[in-house]
Protein backbone atom coordinates (compact mmCIF):
# COMPACT_ATOMS: atom_id res chain seq x y z
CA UNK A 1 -6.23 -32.47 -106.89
CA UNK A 2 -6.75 -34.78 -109.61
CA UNK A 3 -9.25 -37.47 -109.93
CA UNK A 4 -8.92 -40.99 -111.60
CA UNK A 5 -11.41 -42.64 -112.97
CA UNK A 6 -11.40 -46.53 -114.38
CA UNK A 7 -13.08 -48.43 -117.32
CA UNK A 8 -12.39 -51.80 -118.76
CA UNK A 9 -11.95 -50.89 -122.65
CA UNK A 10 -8.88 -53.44 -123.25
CA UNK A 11 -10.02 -56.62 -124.93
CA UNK A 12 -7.45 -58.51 -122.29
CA UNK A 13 -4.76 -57.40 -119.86
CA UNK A 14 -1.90 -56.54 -120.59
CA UNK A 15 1.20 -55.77 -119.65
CA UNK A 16 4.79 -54.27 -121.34
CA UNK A 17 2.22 -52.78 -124.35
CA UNK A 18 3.54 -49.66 -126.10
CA UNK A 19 1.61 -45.89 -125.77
CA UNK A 20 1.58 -42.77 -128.07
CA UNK A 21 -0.12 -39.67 -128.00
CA UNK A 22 -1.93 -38.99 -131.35
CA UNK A 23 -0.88 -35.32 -132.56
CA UNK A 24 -3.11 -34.37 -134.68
CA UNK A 25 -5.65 -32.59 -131.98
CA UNK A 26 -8.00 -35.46 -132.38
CA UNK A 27 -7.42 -36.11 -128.39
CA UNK A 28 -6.45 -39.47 -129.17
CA UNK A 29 -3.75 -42.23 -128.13
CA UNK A 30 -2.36 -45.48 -129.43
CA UNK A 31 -2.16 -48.58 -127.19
CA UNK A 32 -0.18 -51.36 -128.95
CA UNK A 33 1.41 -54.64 -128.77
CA UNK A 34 2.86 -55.74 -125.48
CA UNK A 35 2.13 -59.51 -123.46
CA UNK A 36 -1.45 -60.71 -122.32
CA UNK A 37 -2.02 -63.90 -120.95
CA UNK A 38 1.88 -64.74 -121.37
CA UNK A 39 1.45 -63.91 -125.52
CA UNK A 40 3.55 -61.38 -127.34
CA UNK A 41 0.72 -59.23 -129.01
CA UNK A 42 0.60 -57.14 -132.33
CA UNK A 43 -2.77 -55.78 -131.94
CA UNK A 44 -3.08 -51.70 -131.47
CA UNK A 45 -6.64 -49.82 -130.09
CA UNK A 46 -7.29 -46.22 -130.88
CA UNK A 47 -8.67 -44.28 -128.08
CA UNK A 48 -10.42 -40.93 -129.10
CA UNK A 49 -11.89 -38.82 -126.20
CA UNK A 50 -15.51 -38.07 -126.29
CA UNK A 51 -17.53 -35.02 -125.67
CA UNK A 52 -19.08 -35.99 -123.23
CA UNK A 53 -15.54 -36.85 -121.37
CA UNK A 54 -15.81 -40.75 -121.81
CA UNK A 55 -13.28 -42.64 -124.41
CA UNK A 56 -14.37 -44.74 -127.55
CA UNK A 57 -11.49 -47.37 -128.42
CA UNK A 58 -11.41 -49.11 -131.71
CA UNK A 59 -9.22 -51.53 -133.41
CA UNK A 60 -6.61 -50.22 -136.00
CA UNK A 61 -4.27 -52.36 -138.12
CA UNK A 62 -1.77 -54.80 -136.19
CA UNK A 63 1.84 -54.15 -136.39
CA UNK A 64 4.32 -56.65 -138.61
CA UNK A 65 5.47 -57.42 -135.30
CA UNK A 66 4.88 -59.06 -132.13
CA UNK A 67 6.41 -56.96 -129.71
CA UNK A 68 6.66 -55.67 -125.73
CA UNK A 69 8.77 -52.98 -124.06
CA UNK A 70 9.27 -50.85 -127.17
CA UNK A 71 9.35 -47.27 -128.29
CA UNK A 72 6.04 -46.04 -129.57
CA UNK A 73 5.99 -42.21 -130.69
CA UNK A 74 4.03 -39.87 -133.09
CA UNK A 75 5.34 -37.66 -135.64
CA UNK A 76 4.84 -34.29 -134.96
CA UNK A 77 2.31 -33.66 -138.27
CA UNK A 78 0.26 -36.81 -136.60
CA UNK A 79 0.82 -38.75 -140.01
CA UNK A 80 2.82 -41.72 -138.63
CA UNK A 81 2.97 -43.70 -135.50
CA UNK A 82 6.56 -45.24 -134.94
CA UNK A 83 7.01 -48.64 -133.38
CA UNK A 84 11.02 -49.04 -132.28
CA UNK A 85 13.06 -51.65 -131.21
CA UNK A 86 11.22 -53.94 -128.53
CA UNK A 87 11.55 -58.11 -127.71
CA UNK A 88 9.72 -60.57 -128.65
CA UNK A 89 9.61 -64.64 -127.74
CA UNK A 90 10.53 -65.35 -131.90
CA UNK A 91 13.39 -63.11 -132.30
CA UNK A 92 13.92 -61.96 -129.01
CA UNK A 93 15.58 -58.12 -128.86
CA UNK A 94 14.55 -56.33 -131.96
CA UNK A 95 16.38 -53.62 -134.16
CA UNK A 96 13.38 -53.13 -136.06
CA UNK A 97 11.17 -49.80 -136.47
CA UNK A 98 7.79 -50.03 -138.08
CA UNK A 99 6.26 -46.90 -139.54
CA UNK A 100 1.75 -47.24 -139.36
CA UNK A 101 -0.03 -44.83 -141.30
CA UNK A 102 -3.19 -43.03 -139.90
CA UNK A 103 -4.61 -42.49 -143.52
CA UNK A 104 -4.26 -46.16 -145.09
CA UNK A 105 -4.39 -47.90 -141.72
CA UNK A 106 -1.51 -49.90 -142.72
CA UNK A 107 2.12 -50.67 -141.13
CA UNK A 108 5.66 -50.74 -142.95
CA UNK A 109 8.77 -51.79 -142.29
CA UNK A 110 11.09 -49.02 -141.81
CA UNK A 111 14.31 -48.37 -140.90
CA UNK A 112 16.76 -50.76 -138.77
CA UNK A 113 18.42 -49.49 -135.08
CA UNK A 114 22.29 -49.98 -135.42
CA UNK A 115 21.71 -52.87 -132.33
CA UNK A 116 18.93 -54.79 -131.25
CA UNK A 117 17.24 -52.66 -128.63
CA UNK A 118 14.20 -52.94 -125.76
CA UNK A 119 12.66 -50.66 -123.14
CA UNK A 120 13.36 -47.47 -124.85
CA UNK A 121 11.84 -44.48 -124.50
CA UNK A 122 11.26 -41.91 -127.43
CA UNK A 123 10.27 -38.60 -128.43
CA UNK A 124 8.92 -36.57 -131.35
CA UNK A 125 10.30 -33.30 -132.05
CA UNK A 126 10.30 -31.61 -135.21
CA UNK A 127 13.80 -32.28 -136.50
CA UNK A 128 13.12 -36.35 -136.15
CA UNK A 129 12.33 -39.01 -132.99
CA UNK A 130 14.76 -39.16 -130.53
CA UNK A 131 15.68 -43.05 -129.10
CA UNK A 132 17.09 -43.25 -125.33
CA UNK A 133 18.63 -45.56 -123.71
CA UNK A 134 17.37 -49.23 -123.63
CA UNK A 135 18.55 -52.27 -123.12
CA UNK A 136 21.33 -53.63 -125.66
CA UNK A 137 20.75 -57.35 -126.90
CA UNK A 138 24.14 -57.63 -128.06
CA UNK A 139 25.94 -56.65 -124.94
CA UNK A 140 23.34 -57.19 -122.65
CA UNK A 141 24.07 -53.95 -120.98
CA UNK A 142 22.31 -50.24 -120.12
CA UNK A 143 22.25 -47.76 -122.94
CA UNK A 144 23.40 -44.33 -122.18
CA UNK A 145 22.77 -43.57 -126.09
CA UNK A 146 20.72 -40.87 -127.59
CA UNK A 147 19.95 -42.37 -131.58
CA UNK A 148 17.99 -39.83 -133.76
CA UNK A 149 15.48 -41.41 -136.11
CA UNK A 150 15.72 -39.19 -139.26
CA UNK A 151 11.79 -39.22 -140.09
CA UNK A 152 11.71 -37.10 -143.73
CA UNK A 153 13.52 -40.29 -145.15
CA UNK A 154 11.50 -43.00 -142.73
């Protein structure tokens, strides 16, 4: 059976914060954004696995965007790191995506959802990042929706 092990490497707790694997075979993931100490947050860590099993984490570039329960996702080349939809305290639900680039270390705005969305969950494949389900802030409902983020134009 598996083992866990813990290790404080977040600068605060937090809570509602986005995650990505990184797929570029560095080992790596992306923690980003979510609330700590009842603030929305835009800051993102980089955690690389060691080789000597431990984890370094360093800062990369913050998002535009405050932002909690939101999509975070990889392209499959491990260029980009997609931040989708989300809520935050200023503009509450967000339609937004944000597109960071590992290379510059810089985010952009990208592409709009057609409705302000939160809690979504979504996917890399190579044909474009898959959005499902969420919460709607327009009709304050469930999503049963599959959207497909077209990423050779985003």
């Amino acid at each position: 059976m598996a083992t866990v092990e813990s290790a404080s490497l977040l600068p605060n707790p937090l809570i509602g914060f986005g995650t990505a694997s990184v797929t570029n075979g560095d080992g790596a993931f992306v923690i980003a954004g979510g609330v700590s100490k009842g603030v929305h947050q835009k800051q993102c860590y980089l955690f690389k696995s060691s080789e000597d099993g431990g984890l370094s984490v360093k800062p990369i570039a913050d998002m535009l965007q405050e932002r909690e329960e939101f999509g975070l996702v990889c392209d499959p080349l491990g260029k980009y790191l997609y931040a989708i939809g989300g809520y935050n305290e200023t503009c509450k639900f967000l339609s937004t995506v944000e597109r960071y680039c590992f290379a510059t270390d810089t985010w952009e705005h990208g592409t709009s959802l057609d409705r302000p969305l939160k809690a979504v969950g979504a996917v890399s494949m190579p044909d474009g990042i898959y959005i499902i389900g969420g919460f709607d802030g327009i009709d304050q409902q469930y999503c049963d929706t599959v959207r497909k983020l077209d990423t050779s134009s985003n």
